[in-house]
Protein backbone atom coordinates (compact mmCIF):
# COMPACT_ATOMS: atom_id res chain seq x y z
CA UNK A 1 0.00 0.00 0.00
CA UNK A 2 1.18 3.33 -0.95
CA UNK A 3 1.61 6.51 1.56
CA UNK A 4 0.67 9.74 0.36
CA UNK A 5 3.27 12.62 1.35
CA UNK A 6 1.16 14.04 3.99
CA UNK A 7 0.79 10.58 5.75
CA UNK A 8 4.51 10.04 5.36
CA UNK A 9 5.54 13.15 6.98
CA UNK A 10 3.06 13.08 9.63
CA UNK A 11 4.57 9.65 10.75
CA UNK A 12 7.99 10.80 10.19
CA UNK A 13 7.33 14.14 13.01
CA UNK A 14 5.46 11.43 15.29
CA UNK A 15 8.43 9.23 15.13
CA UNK A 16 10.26 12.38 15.78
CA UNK A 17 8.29 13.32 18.84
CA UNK A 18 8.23 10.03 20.43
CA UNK A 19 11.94 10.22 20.66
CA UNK A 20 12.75 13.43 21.73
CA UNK A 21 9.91 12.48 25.10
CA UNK A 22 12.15 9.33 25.63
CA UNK A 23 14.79 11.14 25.84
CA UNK A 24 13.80 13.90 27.95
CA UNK A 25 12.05 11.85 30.32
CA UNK A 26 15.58 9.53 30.30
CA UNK A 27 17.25 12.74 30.92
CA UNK A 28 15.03 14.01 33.43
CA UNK A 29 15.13 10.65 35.49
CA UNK A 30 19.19 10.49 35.23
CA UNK A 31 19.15 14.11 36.99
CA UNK A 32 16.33 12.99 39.58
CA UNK A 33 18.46 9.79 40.66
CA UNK A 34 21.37 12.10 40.60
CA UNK A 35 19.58 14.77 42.92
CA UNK A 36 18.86 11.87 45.14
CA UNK A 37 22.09 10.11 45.44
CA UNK A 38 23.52 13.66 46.23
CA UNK A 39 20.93 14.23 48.83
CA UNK A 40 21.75 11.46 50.30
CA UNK A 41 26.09 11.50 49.92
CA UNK A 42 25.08 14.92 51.78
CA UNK A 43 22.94 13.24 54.55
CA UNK A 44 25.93 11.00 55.39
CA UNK A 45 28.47 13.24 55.21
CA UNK A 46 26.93 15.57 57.62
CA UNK A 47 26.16 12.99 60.34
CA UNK A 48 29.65 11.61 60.00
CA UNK A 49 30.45 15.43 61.13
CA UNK A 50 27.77 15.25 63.94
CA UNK A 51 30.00 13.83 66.85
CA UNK A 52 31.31 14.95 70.54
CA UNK A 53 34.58 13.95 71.59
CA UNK A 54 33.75 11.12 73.86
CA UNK A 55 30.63 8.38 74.13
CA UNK A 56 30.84 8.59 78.15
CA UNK A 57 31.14 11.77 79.98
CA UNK A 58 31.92 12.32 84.00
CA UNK A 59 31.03 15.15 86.52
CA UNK A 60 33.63 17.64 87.06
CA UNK A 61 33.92 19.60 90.47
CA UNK A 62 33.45 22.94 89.28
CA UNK A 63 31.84 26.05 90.44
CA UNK A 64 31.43 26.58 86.62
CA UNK A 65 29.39 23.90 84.89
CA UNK A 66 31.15 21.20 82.92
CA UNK A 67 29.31 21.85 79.22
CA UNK A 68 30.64 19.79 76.04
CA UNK A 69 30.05 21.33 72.47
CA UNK A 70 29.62 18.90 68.93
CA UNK A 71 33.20 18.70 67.77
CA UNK A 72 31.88 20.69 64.61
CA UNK A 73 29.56 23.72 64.53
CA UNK A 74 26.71 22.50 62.33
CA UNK A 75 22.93 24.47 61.38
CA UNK A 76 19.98 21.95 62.46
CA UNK A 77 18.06 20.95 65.35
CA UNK A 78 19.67 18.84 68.15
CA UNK A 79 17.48 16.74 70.85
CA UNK A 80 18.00 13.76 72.86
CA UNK A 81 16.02 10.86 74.25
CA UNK A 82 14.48 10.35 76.76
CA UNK A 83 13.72 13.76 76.81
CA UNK A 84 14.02 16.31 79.72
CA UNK A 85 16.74 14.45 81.16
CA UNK A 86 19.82 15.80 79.32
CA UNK A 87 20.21 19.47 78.94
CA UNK A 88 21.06 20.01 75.33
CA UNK A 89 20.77 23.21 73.60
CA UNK A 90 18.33 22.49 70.92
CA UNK A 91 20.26 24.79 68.53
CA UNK A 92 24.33 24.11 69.37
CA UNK A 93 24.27 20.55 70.41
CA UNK A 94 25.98 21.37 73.53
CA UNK A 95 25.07 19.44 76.45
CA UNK A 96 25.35 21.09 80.14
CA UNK A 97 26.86 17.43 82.06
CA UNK A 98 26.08 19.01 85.31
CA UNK A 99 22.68 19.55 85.49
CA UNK A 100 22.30 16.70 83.19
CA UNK A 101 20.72 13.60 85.06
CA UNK A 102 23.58 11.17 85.40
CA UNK A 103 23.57 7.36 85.29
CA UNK A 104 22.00 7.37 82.51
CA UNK A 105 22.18 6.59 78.55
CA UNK A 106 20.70 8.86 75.93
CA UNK A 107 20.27 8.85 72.43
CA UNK A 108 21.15 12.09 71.00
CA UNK A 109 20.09 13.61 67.99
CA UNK A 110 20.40 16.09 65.04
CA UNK A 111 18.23 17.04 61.78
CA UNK A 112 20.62 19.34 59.67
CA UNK A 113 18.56 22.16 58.30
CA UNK A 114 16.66 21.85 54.92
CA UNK A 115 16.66 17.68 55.82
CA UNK A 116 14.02 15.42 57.59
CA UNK A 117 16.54 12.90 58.40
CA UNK A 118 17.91 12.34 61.56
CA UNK A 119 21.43 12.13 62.57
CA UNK A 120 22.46 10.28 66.01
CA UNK A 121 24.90 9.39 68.80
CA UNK A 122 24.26 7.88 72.00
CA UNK A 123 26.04 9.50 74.97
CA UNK A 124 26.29 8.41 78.83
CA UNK A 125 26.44 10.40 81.78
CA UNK A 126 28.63 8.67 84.20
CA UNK A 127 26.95 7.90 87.26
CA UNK A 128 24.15 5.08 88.72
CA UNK A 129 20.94 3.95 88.26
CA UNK A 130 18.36 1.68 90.08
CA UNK A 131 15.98 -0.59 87.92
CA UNK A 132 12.75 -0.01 88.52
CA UNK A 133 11.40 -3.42 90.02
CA UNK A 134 8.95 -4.78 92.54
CA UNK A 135 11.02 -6.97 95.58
CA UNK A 136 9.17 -9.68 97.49
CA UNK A 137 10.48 -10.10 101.10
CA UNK A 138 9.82 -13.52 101.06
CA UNK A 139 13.19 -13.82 99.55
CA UNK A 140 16.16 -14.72 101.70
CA UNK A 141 18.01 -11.55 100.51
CA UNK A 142 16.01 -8.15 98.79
CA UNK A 143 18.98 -6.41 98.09
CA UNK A 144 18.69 -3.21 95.41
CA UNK A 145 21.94 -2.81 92.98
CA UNK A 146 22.64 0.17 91.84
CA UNK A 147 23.55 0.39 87.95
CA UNK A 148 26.86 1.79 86.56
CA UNK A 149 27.04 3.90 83.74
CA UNK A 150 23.94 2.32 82.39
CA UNK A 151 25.86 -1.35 81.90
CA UNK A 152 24.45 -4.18 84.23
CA UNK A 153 27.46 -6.06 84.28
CA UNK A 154 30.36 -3.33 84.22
CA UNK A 155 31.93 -3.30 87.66
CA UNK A 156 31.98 0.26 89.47
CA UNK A 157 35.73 1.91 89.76
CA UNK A 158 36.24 2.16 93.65
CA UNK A 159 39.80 1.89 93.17
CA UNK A 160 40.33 4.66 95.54
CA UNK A 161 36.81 4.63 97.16
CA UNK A 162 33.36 4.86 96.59
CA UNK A 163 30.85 6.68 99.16
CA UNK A 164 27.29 6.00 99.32
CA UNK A 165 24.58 7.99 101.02
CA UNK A 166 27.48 10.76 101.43
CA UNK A 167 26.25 13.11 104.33
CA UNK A 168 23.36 10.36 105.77
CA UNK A 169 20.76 11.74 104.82
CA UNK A 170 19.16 8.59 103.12
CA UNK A 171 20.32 6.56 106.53
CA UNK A 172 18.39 9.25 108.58
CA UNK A 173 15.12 8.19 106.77
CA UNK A 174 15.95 4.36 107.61
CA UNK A 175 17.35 3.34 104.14
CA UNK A 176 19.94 0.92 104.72
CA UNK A 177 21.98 1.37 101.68
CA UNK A 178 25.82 -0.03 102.19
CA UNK A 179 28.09 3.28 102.28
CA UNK A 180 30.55 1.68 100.18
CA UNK A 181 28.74 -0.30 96.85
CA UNK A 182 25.68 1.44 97.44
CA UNK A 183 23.56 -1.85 98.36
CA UNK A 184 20.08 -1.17 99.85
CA UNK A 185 19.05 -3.74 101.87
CA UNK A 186 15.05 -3.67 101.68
CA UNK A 187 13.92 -5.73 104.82
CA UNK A 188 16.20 -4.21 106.48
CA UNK A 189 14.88 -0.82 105.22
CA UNK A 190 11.42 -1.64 106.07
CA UNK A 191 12.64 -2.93 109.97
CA UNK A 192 13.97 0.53 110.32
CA UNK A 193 10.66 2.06 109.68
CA UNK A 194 11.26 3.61 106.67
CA UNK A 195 7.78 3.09 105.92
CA UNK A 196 6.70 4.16 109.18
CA UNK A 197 7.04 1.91 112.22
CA UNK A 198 3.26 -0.09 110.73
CA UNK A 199 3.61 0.41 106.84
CA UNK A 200 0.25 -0.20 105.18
CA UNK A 201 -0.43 -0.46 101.46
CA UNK A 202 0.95 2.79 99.43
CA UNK A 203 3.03 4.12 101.85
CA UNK A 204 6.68 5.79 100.09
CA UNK A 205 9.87 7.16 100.73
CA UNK A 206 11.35 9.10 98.38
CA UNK A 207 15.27 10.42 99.22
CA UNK A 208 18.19 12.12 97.37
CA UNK A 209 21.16 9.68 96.90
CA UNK A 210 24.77 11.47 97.30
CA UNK A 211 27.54 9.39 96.50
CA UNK A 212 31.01 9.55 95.25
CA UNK A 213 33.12 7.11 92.64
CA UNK A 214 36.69 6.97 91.88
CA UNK A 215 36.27 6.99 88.35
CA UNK A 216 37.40 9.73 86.30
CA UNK A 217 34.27 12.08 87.98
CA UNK A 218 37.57 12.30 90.79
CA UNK A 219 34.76 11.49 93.00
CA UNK A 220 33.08 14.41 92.40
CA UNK A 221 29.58 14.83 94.47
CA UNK A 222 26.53 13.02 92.29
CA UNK A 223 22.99 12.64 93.36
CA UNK A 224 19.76 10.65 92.60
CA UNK A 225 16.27 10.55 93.11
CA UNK A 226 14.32 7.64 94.08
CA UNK A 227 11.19 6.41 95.47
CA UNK A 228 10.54 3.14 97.45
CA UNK A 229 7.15 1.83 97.83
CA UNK A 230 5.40 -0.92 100.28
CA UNK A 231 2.76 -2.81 99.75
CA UNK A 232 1.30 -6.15 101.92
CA UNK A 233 1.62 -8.23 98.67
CA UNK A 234 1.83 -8.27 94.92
CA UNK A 235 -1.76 -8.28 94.46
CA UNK A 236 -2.69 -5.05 95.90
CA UNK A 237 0.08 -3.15 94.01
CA UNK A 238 -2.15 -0.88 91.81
CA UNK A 239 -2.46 -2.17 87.90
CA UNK A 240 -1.90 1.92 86.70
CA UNK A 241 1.43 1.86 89.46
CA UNK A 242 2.76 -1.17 87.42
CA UNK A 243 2.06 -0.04 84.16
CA UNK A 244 3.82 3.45 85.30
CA UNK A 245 6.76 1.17 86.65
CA UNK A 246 6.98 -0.49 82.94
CA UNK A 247 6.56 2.52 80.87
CA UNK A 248 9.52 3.72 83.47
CA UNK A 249 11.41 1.29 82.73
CA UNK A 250 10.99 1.08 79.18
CA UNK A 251 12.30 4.80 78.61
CA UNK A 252 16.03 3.81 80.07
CA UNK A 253 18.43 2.83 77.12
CA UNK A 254 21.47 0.50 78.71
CA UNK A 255 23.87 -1.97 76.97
CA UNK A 256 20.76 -4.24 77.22
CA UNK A 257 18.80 -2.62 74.51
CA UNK A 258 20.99 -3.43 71.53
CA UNK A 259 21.95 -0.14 70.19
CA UNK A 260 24.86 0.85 68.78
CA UNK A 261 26.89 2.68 70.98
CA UNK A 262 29.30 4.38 68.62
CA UNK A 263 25.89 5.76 67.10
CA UNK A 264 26.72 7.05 62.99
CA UNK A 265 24.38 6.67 60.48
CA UNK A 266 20.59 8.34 59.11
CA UNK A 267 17.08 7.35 59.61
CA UNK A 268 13.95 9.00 59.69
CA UNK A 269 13.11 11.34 62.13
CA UNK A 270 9.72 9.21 62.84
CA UNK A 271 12.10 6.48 63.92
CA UNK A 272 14.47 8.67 66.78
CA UNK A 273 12.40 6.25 69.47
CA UNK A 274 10.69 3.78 67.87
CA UNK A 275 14.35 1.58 67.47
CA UNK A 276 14.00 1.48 71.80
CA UNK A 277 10.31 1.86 72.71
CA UNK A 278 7.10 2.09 71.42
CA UNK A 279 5.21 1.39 74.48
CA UNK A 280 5.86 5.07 76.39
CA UNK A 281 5.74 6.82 72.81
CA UNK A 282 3.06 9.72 74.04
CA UNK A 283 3.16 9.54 77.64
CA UNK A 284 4.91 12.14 80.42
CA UNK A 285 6.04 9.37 82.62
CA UNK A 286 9.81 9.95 83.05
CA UNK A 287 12.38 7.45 83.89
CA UNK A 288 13.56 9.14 86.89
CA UNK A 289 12.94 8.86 89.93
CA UNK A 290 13.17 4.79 89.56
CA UNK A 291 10.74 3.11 91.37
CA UNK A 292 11.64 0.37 93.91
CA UNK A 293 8.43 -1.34 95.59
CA UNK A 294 8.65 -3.67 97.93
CA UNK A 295 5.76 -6.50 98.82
CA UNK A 296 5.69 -8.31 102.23
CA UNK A 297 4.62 -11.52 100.26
C-alpha cells in the first residue's frame, strides 16, 4: 500500500516526537536519581560530622558547669532521648553534664537544616541507676543494685573509694543502703521504719542519693532521686502503678537494649524512638525517679 506525502511526513514528526519524550524523560530521570544520590552522599556526610569527643562523659567539680560542644559547629536541630533528662541546647548541640541527670544513657540527635533525616549518637552520663522493680520479702536476701554507667554487668571503679549515702541523709530516713557499693538492703529498710514503724499499702519514701566514685568524675559529688514503695503483697500493688513502673522502665536505654553505641548513620526522624520503645511513645512518665516497691509476700 502506498503513503501519500502528507501521511509520510506526519509519521515521520510522530516518530520524531516520540523520541525526543524518551529522551527527555531519560534525561530528566538520570538528573532525579542524581539529585537523590547527592541528597543522600550529603545526609551522610553531615552525620559523620555530627560527633562529641567522647561516648561517656563524668562530673567535674566545678563552680562553673562542665558543658561539652559537637566537635563541629553545624545548622539543624539537636534533641536527645528520653527527653528532659539531658540538657542540650536544641540549637548548638551542647550538652550542660552538670545539670544533666547522670547514670544514665541517651540517644542524642540532630536534623541538619533543609533535611528530615535524623542524625544520632548515644552518649552516657557517668553515674548510677536503680531498675525499677517490685522486691518480694519472702526472699532470703532483697537487696537493690545500683547500675553503673547504664551497663548491668560493668563493675563500678572504687579503686580509691566509693561513698554512698554521702552526708546520711538517706540513713536518717531508715534506708539501709551499704556506704561503700551502694547496696540497699530492703527488709532491712522496712525494719527501720522507713515506711513508718506499721507500713500499710501505698506508703513511700522518696530520698536524694549522694555518693562519690573513683572513676574519672575524681569522685566528684553526684545525686539521685528515688522512690521506694510498700505494699502487703503483689496483688494489691495498683495495675496503673505497674504499668507506670513499665513505661519507666521502658524509657532507660542501657547496653541491654541493643543499640549501637558508637551511634553514625541516618534514619527517619519518625524512627528517633521507635528503634527502643514504642510502648511510652506519648506519655509524660519519666524514667527518673526509679521506682523500687517492695511487697511483704
Amino acid at each position: 500500500m502506498k503513503l501519500n506525502n502528507l501521511t509520510l511526513t506526519t509519521l515521520i514528526v510522530l516518530f520524531i516526537v516520540t523520541v525526543l519524550a524518551c529522551t527527555k524523560d531519560n534525561i530528566a530521570f538520570k538528573k532525579s536519581s542524581a539529585i537523590a544520590f547527592k541528597a543522600n552522599e550529603l545526609i551522610v556526610s553531615v552525620c559523620d560530622k555530627f560527633n562529641y569527643a567522647d561516648t561517656i562523659f563524668y562530673l567535674k567539680s566545678s563552680s562553673t558547669d562542665y558543658i561539652v560542644k559537637p566537635l563541629k559547629t553545624l545548622s539543624g536541630t539537636f534533641g536527645a532521648y528520653p527527653t528532659g533528662l539531658l540538657h542540650i541546647n536544641t540549637t548548638t548541640g551542647a550538652i550542660n553534664v552538670t545539670k544533666s541527670e547522670t547514670g544514665l544513657k541517651y540517644e542524642v540527635w540532630f536534623i541538619a537544616t533543609g533535611s528530615t533525616d535524623t542524625c544520632k549518637r548515644f552518649i552516657t552520663i557517668s553515674g548510677v541507676d536503680f531498675t525499677d522493680s517490685v522486691y518480694s520479702l519472702q526472699k532470703t536476701s532483697v537487696v537493690a543494685k545500683p547500675i553503673y554507667n547504664a551497663n548491668k554487668t560493668l563493675a563500678m571503679d572504687c579503686t580509691n573509694g566509693c561513698v554512698f549515702d554521702d552526708g546520711g541523709s538517706a540513713a536518717a530516713l531508715g534506708i539501709a543502703i551499704n556506704k561503700t557499693s551502694g547496696k540497699i538492703d530492703l527488709k532491712k529498710t522496712v525494719q527501720n521504719g522507713a515506711f513508718g514503724k506499721t507500713p500499710v499499702d501505698g506508703s513511700f519514701v522518696d530520698f536524694i542519693l549522694n555518693y562519690r566514685i573513683s572513676d574519672r568524675s575524681s569522685n566528684a559529688l553526684n545525686k539521685m532521686a528515688l522512690r521506694l514503695y510498700y505494699y502487703t503483697s503483689r496483688a494489691k500493688v495498683p495495675a496503673k502503678l505497674i504499668e507506670e513502673l513499665e513505661a519507666k522502665k521502658g524509657q532507660v536505654i542501657s547496653d541491654d537494649t541493643h543499640v549501637d553505641d558508637n551511634g553514625g548513620g541516618n534514619f527517619s526522624a519518625s524512627a528517633v524512638t521507635s528503634s527502643l520503645t514504642t510502648a511510652t511513645q506519648g506519655k509524660t512518665t519519666k524514667c527518673r525517679p526509679p521506682y523500687i516497691i517492695v511487697t511483704a509476700q
